[in-house]
C-alpha atoms as a PDB file:
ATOM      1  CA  UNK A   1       0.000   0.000   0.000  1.00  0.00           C
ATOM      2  CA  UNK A   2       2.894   2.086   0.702  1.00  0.00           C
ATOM      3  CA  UNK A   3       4.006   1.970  -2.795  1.00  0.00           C
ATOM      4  CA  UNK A   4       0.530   2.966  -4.568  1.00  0.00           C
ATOM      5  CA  UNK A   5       0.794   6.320  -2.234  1.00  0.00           C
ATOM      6  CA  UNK A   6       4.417   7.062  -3.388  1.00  0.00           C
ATOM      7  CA  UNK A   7       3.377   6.309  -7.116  1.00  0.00           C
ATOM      8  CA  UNK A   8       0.496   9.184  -6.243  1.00  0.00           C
ATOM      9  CA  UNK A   9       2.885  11.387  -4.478  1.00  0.00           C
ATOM     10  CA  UNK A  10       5.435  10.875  -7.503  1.00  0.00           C
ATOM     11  CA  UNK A  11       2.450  11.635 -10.440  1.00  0.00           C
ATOM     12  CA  UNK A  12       1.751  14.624  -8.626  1.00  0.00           C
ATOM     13  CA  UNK A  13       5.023  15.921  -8.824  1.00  0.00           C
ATOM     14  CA  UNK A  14       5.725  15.001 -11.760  1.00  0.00           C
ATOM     15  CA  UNK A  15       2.564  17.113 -12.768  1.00  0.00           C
ATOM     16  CA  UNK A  16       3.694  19.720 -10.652  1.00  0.00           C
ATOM     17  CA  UNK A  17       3.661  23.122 -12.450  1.00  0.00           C
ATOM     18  CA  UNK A  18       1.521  21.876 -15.359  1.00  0.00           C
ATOM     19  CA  UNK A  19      -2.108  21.740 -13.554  1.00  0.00           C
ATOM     20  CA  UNK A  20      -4.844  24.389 -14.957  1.00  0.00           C
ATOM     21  CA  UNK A  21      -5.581  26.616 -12.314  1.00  0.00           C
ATOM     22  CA  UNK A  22      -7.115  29.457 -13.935  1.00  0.00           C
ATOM     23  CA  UNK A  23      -9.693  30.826 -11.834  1.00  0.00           C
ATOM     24  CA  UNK A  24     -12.858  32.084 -14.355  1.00  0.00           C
ATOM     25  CA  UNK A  25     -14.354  35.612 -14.864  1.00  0.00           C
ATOM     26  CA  UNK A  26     -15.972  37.391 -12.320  1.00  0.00           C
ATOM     27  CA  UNK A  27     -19.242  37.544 -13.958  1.00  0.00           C
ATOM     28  CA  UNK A  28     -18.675  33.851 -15.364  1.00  0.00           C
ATOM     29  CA  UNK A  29     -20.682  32.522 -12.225  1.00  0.00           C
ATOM     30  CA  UNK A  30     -23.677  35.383 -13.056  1.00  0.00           C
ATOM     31  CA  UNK A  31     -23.886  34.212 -16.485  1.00  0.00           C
ATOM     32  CA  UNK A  32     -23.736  30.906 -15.339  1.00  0.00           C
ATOM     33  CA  UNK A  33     -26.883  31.417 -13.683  1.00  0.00           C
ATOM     34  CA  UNK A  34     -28.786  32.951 -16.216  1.00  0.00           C
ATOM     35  CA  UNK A  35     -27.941  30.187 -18.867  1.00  0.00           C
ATOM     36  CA  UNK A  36     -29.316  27.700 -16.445  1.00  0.00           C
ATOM     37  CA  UNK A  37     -32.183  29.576 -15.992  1.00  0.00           C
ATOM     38  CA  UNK A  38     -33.025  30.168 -19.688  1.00  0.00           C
ATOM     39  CA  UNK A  39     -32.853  26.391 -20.120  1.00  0.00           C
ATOM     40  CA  UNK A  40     -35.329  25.491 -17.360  1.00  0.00           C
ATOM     41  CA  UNK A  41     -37.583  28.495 -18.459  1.00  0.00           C
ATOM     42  CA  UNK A  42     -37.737  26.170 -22.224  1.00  0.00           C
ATOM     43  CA  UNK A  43     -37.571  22.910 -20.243  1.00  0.00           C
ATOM     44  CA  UNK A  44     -40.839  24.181 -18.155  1.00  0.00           C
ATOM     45  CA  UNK A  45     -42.211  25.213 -21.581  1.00  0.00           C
ATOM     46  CA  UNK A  46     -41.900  22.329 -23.262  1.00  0.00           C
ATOM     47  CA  UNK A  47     -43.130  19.842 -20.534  1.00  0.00           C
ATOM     48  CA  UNK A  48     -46.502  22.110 -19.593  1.00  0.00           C
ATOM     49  CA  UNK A  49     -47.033  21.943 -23.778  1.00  0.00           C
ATOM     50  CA  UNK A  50     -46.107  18.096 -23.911  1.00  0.00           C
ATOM     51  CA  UNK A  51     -48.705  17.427 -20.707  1.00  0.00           C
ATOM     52  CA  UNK A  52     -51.431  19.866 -22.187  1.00  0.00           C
ATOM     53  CA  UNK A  53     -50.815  17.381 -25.789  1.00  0.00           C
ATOM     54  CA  UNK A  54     -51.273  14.584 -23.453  1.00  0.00           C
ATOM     55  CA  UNK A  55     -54.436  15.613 -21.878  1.00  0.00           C
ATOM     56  CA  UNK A  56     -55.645  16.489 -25.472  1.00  0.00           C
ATOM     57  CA  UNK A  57     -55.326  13.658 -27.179  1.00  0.00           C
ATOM     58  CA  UNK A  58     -56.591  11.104 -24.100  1.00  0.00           C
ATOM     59  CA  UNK A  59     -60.219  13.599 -24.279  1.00  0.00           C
ATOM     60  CA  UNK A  60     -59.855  13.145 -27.982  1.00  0.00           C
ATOM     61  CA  UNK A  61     -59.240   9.165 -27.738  1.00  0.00           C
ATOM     62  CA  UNK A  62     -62.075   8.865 -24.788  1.00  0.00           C
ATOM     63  CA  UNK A  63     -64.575  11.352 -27.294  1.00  0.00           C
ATOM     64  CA  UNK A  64     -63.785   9.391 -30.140  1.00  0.00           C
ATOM     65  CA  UNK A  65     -64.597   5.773 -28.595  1.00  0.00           C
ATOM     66  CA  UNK A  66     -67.585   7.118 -26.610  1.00  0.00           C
ATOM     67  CA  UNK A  67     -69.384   8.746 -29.983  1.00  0.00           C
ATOM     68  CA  UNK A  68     -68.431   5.537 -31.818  1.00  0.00           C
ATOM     69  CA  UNK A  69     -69.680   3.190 -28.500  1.00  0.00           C
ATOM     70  CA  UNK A  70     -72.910   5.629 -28.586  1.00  0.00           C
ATOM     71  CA  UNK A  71     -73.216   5.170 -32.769  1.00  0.00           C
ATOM     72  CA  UNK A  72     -73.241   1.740 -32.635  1.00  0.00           C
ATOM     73  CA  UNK A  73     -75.566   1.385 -29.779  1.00  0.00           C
ATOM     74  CA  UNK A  74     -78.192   3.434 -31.852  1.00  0.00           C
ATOM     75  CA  UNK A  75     -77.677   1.924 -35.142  1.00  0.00           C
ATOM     76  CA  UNK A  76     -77.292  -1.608 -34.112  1.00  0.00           C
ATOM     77  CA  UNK A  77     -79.623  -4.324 -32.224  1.00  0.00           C
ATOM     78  CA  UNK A  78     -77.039  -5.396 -29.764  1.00  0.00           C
ATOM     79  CA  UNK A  79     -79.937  -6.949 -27.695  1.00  0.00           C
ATOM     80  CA  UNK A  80     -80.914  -8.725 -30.127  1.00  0.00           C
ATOM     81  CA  UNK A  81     -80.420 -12.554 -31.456  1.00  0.00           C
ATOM     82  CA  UNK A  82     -77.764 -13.088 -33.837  1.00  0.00           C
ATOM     83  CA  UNK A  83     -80.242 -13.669 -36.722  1.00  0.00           C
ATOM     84  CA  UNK A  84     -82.032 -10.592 -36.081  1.00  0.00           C
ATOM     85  CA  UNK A  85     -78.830  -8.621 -36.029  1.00  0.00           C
ATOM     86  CA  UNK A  86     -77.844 -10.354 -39.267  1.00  0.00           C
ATOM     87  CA  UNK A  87     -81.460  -9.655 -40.970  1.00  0.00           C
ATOM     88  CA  UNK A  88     -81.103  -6.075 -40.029  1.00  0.00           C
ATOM     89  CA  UNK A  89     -77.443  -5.403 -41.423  1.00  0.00           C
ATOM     90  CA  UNK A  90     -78.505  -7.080 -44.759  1.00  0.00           C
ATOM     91  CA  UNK A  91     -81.726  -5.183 -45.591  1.00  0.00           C
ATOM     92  CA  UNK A  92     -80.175  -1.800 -44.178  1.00  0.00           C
ATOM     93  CA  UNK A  93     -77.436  -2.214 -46.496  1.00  0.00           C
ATOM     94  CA  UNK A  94     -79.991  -3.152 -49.629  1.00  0.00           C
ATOM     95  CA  UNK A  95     -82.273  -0.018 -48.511  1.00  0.00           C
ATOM     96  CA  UNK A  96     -78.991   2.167 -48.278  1.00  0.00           C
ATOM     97  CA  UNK A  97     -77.591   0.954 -52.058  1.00  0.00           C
ATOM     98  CA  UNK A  98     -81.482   1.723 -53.466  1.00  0.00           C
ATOM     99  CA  UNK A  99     -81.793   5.189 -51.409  1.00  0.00           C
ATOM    100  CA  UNK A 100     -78.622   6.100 -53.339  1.00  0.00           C
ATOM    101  CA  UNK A 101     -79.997   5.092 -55.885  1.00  0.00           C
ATOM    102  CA  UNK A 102     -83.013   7.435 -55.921  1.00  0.00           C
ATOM    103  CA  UNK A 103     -80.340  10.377 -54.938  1.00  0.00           C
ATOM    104  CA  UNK A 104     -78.440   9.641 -57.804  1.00  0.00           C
ATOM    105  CA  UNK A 105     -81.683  10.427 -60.213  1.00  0.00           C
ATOM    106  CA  UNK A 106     -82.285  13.259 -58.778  1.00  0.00           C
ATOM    107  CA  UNK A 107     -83.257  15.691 -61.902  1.00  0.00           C
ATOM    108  CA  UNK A 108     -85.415  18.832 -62.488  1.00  0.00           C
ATOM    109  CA  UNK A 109     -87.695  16.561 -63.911  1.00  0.00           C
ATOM    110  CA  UNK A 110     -87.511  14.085 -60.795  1.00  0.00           C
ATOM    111  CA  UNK A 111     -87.386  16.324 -58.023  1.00  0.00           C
ATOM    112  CA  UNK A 112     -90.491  16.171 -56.367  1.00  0.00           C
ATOM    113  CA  UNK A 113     -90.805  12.284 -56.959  1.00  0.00           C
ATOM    114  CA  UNK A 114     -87.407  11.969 -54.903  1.00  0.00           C
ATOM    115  CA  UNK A 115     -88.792  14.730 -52.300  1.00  0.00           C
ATOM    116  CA  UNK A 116     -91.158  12.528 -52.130  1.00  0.00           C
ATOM    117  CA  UNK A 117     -89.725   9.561 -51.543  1.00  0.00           C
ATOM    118  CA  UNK A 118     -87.701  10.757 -49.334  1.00  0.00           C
ATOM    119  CA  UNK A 119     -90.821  12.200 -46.468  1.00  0.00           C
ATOM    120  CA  UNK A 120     -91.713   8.577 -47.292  1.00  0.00           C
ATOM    121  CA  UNK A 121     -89.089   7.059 -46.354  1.00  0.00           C
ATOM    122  CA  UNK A 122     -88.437   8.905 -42.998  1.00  0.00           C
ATOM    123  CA  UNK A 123     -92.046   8.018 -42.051  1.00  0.00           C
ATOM    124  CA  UNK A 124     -91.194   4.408 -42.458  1.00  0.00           C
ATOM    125  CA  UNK A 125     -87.745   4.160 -40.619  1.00  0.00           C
ATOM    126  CA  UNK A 126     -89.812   6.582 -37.881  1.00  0.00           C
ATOM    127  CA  UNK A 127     -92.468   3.331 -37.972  1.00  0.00           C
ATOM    128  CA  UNK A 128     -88.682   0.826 -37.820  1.00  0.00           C
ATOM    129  CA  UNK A 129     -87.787   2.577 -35.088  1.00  0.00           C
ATOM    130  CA  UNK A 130     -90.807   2.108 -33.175  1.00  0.00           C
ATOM    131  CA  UNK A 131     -90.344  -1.687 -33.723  1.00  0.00           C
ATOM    132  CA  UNK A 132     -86.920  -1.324 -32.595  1.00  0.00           C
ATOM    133  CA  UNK A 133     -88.106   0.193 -29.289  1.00  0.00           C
ATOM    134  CA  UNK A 134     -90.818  -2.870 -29.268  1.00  0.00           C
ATOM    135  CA  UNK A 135     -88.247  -5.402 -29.647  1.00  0.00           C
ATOM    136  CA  UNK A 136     -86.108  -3.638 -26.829  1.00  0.00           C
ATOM    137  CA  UNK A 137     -88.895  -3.471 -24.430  1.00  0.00           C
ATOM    138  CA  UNK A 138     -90.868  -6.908 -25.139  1.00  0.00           C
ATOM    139  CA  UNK A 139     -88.070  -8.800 -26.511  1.00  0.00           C
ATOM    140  CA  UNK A 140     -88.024 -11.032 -29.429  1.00  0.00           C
ATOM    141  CA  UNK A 141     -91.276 -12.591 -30.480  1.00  0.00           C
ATOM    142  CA  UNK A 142     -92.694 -13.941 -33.752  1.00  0.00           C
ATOM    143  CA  UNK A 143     -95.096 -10.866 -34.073  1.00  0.00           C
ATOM    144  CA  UNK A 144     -92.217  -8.241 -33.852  1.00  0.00           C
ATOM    145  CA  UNK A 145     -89.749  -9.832 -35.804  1.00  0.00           C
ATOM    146  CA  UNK A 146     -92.654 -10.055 -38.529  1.00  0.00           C
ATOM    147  CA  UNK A 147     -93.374  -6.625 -38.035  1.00  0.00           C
ATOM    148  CA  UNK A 148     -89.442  -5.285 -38.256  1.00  0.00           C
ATOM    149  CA  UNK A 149     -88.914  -7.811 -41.942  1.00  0.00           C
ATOM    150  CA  UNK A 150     -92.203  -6.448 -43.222  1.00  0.00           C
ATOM    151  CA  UNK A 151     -90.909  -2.829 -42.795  1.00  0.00           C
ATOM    152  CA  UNK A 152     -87.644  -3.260 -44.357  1.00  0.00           C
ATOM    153  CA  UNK A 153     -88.867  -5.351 -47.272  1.00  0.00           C
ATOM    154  CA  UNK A 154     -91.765  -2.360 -47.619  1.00  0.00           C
ATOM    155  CA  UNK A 155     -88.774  -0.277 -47.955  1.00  0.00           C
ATOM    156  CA  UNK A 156     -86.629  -2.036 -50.183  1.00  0.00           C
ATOM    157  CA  UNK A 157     -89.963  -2.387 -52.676  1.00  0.00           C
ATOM    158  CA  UNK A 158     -90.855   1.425 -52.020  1.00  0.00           C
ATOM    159  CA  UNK A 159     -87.391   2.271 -52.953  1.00  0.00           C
ATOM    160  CA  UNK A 160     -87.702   0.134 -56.022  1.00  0.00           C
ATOM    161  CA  UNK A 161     -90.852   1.346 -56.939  1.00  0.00           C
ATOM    162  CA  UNK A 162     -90.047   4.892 -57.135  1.00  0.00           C
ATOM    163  CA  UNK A 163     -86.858   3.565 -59.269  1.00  0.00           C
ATOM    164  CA  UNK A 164     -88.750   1.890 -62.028  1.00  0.00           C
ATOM    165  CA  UNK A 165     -90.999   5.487 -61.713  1.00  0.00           C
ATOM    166  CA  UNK A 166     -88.819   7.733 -62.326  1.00  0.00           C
ATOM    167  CA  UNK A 167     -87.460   5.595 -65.091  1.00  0.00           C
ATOM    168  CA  UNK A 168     -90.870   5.554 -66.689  1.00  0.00           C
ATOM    169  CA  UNK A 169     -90.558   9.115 -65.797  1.00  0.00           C
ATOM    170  CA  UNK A 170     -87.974   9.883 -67.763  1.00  0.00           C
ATOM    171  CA  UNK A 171     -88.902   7.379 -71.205  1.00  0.00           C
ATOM    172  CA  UNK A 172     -92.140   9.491 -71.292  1.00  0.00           C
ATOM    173  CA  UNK A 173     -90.120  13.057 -71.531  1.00  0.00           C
ATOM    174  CA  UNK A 174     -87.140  11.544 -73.640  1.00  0.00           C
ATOM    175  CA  UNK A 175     -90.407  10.329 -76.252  1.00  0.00           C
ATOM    176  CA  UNK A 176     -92.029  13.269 -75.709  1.00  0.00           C
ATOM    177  CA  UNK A 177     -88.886  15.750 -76.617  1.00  0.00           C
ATOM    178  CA  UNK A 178     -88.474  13.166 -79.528  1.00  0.00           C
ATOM    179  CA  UNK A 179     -92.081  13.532 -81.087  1.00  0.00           C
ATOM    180  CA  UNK A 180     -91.711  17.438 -80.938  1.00  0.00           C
ATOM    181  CA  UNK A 181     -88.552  17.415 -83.063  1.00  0.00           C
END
């Protein structure tokens, strides 16, 4: 042990006059100070902005899952059998494809058959979502489930109906503009 101090004491030595000793400014320790302060003034800025992002998007993520849970609560029969469920999601999609349909022929000519239609057609999903609310509150039986396939077939044929009318619709003022020239 004696020897590892004497190889210390004989570094030092060695060393002697060569150590930096410079002693800094007299304002180095002031500016010092303020450097360190400007950094936790930016370190303070960006951590409130990275916790106010943070909050953000959770109330975003917790808005966007709630509308979405609420959507699908409305639009769906989650109370429902699996048949029913599957009955419903086939005929909505076949009454969605034919109400775009009718949009789609929307003309001068048309427009009051779509306006039309369209009353119509809100008056019948009112009368589906009176079922719905029957099938919620008495559950599933023969006379309901009748009543909610009768409504969406009623639709589907309305829907077609008013197709194949404006169609005729439009043959009788393509003949007509025909004849007259």
């Amino acid at each position: 042990m004696l020897k590892e101090n004497d190889k210390m004491d004989d570094f030092f030595v060695k060393f002697e006059n060569q150590w930096d000793i410079h002693e800094p400014d007299e304002n180095h320790y002031d500016r010092f100070l303020a450097k360190q302060s400007r950094k936790k003034s930016k370190q303070n800025r960006w951590y409130s902005l990275s916790i106010a992002a943070s909050i953000l998007i959770i109330v975003g993520f917790f808005t966007f899952f709630n509308y979405n849970h609420n959507q699908s609560k409305n639009s769906s029969l989650e109370f429902a059998s699996r048949q029913t469920r599957e009955t419903d999601s086939i005929f909505t999609v076949m009454i969605k494809i034919e109400l775009e349909k009718v949009k789609e022929k929307k003309s001068p000519q048309n427009e009051q058959i779509v306006a039309d239609a369209l009353i119509q057609m809100k008056a019948l999903d009112a009368d589906y979502e009176k079922i719905k609310l029957e099938l919620i509150k008495n559950g599933e039986s023969r006379q309901i489930i009748y009543a909610m396939i009768r409504n969406l077939k009623t639709r589907i044929s309305f829907l077609e109906n008013v197709l194949k009318h404006i169609e005729d619709n439009e043959k009788i003022n393509n003949t007509t503009h025909e004849s007259t020239t």
